[in-house]
C-alpha atoms as a PDB file:
ATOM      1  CA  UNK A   1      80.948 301.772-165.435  1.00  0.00           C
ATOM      2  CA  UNK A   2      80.714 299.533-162.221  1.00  0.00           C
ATOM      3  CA  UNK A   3      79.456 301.143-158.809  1.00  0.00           C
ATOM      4  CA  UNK A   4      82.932 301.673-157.550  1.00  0.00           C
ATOM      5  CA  UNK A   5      83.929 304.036-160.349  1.00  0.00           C
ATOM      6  CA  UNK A   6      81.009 305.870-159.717  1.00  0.00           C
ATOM      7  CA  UNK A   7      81.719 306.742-156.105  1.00  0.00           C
ATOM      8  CA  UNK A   8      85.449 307.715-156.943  1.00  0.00           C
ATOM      9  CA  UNK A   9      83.339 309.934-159.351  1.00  0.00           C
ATOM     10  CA  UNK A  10      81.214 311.055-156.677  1.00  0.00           C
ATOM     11  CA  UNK A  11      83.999 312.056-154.299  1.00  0.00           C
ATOM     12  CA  UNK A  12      86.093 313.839-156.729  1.00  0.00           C
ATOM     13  CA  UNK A  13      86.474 317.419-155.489  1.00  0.00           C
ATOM     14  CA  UNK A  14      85.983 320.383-157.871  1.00  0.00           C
ATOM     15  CA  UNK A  15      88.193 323.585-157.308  1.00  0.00           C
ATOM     16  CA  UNK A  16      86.080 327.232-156.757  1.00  0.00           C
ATOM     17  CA  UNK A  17      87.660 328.296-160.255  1.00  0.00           C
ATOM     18  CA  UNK A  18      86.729 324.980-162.536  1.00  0.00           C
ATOM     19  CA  UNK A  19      83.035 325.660-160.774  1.00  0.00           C
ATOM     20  CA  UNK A  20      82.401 329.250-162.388  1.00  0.00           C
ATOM     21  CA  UNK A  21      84.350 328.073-165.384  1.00  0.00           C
ATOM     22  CA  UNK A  22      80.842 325.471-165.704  1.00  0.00           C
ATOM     23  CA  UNK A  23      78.139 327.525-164.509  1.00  0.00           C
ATOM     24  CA  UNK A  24      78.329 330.218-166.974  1.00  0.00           C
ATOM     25  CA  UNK A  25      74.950 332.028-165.668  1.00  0.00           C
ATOM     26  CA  UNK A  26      71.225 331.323-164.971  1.00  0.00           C
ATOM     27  CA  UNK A  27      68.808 331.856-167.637  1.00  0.00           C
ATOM     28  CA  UNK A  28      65.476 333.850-166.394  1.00  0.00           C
ATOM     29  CA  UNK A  29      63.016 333.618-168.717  1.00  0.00           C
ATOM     30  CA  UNK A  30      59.118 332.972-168.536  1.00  0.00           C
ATOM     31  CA  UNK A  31      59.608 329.035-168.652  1.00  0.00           C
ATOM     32  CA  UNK A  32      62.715 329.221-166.152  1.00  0.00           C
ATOM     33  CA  UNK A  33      60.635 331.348-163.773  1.00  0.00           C
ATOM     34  CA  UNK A  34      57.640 328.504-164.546  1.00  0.00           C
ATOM     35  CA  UNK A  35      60.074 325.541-163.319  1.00  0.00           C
ATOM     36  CA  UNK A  36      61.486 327.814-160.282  1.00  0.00           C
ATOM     37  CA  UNK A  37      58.083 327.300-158.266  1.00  0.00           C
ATOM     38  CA  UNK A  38      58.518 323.069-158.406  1.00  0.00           C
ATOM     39  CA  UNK A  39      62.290 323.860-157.196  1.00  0.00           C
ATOM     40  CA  UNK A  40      64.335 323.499-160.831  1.00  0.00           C
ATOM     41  CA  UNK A  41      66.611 326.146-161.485  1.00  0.00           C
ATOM     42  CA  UNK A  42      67.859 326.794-165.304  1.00  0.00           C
ATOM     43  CA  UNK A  43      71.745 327.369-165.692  1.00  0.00           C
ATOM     44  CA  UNK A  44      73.820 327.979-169.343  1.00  0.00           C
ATOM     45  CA  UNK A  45      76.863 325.697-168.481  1.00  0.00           C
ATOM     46  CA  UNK A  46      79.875 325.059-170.619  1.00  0.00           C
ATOM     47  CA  UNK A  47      79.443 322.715-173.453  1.00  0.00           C
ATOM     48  CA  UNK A  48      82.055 320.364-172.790  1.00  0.00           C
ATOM     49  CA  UNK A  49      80.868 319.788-168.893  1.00  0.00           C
ATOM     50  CA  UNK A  50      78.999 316.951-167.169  1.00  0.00           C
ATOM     51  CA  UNK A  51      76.525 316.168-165.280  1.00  0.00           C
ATOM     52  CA  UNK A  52      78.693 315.575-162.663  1.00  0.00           C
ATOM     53  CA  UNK A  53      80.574 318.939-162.594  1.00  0.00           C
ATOM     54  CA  UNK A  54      77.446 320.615-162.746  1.00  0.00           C
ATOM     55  CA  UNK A  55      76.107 319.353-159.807  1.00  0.00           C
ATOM     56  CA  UNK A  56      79.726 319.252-157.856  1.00  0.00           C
ATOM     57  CA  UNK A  57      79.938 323.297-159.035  1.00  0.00           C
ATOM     58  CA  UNK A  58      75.950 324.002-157.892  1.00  0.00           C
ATOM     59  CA  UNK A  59      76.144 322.219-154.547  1.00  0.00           C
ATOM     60  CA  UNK A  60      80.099 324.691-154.435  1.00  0.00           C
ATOM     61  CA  UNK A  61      79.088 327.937-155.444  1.00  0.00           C
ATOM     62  CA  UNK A  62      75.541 327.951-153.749  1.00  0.00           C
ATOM     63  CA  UNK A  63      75.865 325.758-150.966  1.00  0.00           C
ATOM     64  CA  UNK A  64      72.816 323.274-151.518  1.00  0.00           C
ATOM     65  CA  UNK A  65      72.200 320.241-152.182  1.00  0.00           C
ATOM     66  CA  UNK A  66      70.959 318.708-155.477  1.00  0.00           C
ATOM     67  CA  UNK A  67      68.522 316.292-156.437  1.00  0.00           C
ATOM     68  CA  UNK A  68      69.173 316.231-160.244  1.00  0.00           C
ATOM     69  CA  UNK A  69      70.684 317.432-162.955  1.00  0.00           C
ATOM     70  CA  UNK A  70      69.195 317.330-166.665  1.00  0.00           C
ATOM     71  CA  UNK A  71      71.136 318.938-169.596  1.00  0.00           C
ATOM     72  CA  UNK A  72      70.503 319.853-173.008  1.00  0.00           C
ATOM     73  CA  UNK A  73      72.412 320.763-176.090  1.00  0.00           C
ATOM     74  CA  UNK A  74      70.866 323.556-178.824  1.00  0.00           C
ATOM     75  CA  UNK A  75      72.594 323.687-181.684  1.00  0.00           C
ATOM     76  CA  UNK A  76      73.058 327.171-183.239  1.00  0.00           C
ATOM     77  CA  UNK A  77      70.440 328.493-186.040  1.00  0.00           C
ATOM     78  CA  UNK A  78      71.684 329.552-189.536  1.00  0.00           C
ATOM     79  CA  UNK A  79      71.274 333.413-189.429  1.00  0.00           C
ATOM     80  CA  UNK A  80      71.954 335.975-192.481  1.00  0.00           C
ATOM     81  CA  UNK A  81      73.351 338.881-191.198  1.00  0.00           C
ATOM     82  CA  UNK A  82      73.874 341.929-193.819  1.00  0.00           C
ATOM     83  CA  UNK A  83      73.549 339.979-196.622  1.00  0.00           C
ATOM     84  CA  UNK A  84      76.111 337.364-195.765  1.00  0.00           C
ATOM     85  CA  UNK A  85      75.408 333.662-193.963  1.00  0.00           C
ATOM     86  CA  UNK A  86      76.575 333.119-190.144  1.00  0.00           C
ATOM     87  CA  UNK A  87      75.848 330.608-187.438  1.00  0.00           C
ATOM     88  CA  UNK A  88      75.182 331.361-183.405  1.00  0.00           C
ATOM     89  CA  UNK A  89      76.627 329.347-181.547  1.00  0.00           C
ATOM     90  CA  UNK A  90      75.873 325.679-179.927  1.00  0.00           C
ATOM     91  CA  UNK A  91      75.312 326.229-175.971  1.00  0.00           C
ATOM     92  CA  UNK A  92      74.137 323.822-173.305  1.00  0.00           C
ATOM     93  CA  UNK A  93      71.462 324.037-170.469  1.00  0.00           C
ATOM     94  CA  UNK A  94      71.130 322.089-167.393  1.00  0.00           C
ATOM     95  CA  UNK A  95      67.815 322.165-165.149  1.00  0.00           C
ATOM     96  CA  UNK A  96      69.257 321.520-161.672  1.00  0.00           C
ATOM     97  CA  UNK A  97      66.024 319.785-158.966  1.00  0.00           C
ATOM     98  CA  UNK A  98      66.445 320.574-155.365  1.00  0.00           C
ATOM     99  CA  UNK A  99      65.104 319.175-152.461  1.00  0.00           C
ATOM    100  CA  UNK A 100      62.131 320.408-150.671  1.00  0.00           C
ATOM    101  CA  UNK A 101      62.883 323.799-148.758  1.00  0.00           C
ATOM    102  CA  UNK A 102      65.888 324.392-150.310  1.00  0.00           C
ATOM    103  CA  UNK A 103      65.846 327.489-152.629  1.00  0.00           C
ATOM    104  CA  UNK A 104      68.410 329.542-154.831  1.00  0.00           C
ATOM    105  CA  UNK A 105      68.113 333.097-155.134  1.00  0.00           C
ATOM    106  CA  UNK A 106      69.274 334.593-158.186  1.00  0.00           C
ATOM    107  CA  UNK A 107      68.509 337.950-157.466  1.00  0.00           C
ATOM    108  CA  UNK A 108      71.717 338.579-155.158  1.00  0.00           C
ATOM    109  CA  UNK A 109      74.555 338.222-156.666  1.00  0.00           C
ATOM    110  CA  UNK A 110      77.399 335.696-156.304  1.00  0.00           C
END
């Protein structure tokens, strides 16, 4: 891609309804809470989204502004439930950075 696709990319807007169709919800666990003090938030996001639309639906929803966006992809374990073979499913994470005195709180709802 050449620098002038990626500011059409950059400008694209992202309706209110495509934004909580990629943030699915946050993830609070021990680690999360860990990565919340250096200003990274963890989200589950749809598989099929981007890096892009995550950040466009973060900086939408909350009203922030974001530094970075890192994703990844766990597949599903092989589980045996009552005696017969089954699979969880795949799911995707991004770990959004903000700036410096910017926070989200996840405590209040949406």
């Amino acid at each position: 891609m050449n620098s002038s696709q990626l500011t059409k990319m950059h400008k694209l807007k992202i309706s209110k309804e495509k934004a909580f169709n990629v943030i699915k919800k946050p993830i609070v666990t021990e680690k999360s809470t860990l990565l919340s003090e250096t200003n990274k938030i963890v989200f589950l996001v749809d598989v099929n989204s981007n890096k892009i639309d995550i950040k466009k639906s973060i900086e939408l929803i909350f009203g922030v502004n974001v530094t970075s966006v890192n994703t990844i992809k766990v597949k599903g374990k092989s589980k045996v439930f009552k005696g017969k073979i089954g699979k969880r499913s795949d799911y995707k994470k991004a770990i959004v950075c903000l700036p410096e005195g910017q926070s989200i709180d996840l405590s209040m709802g949406v």
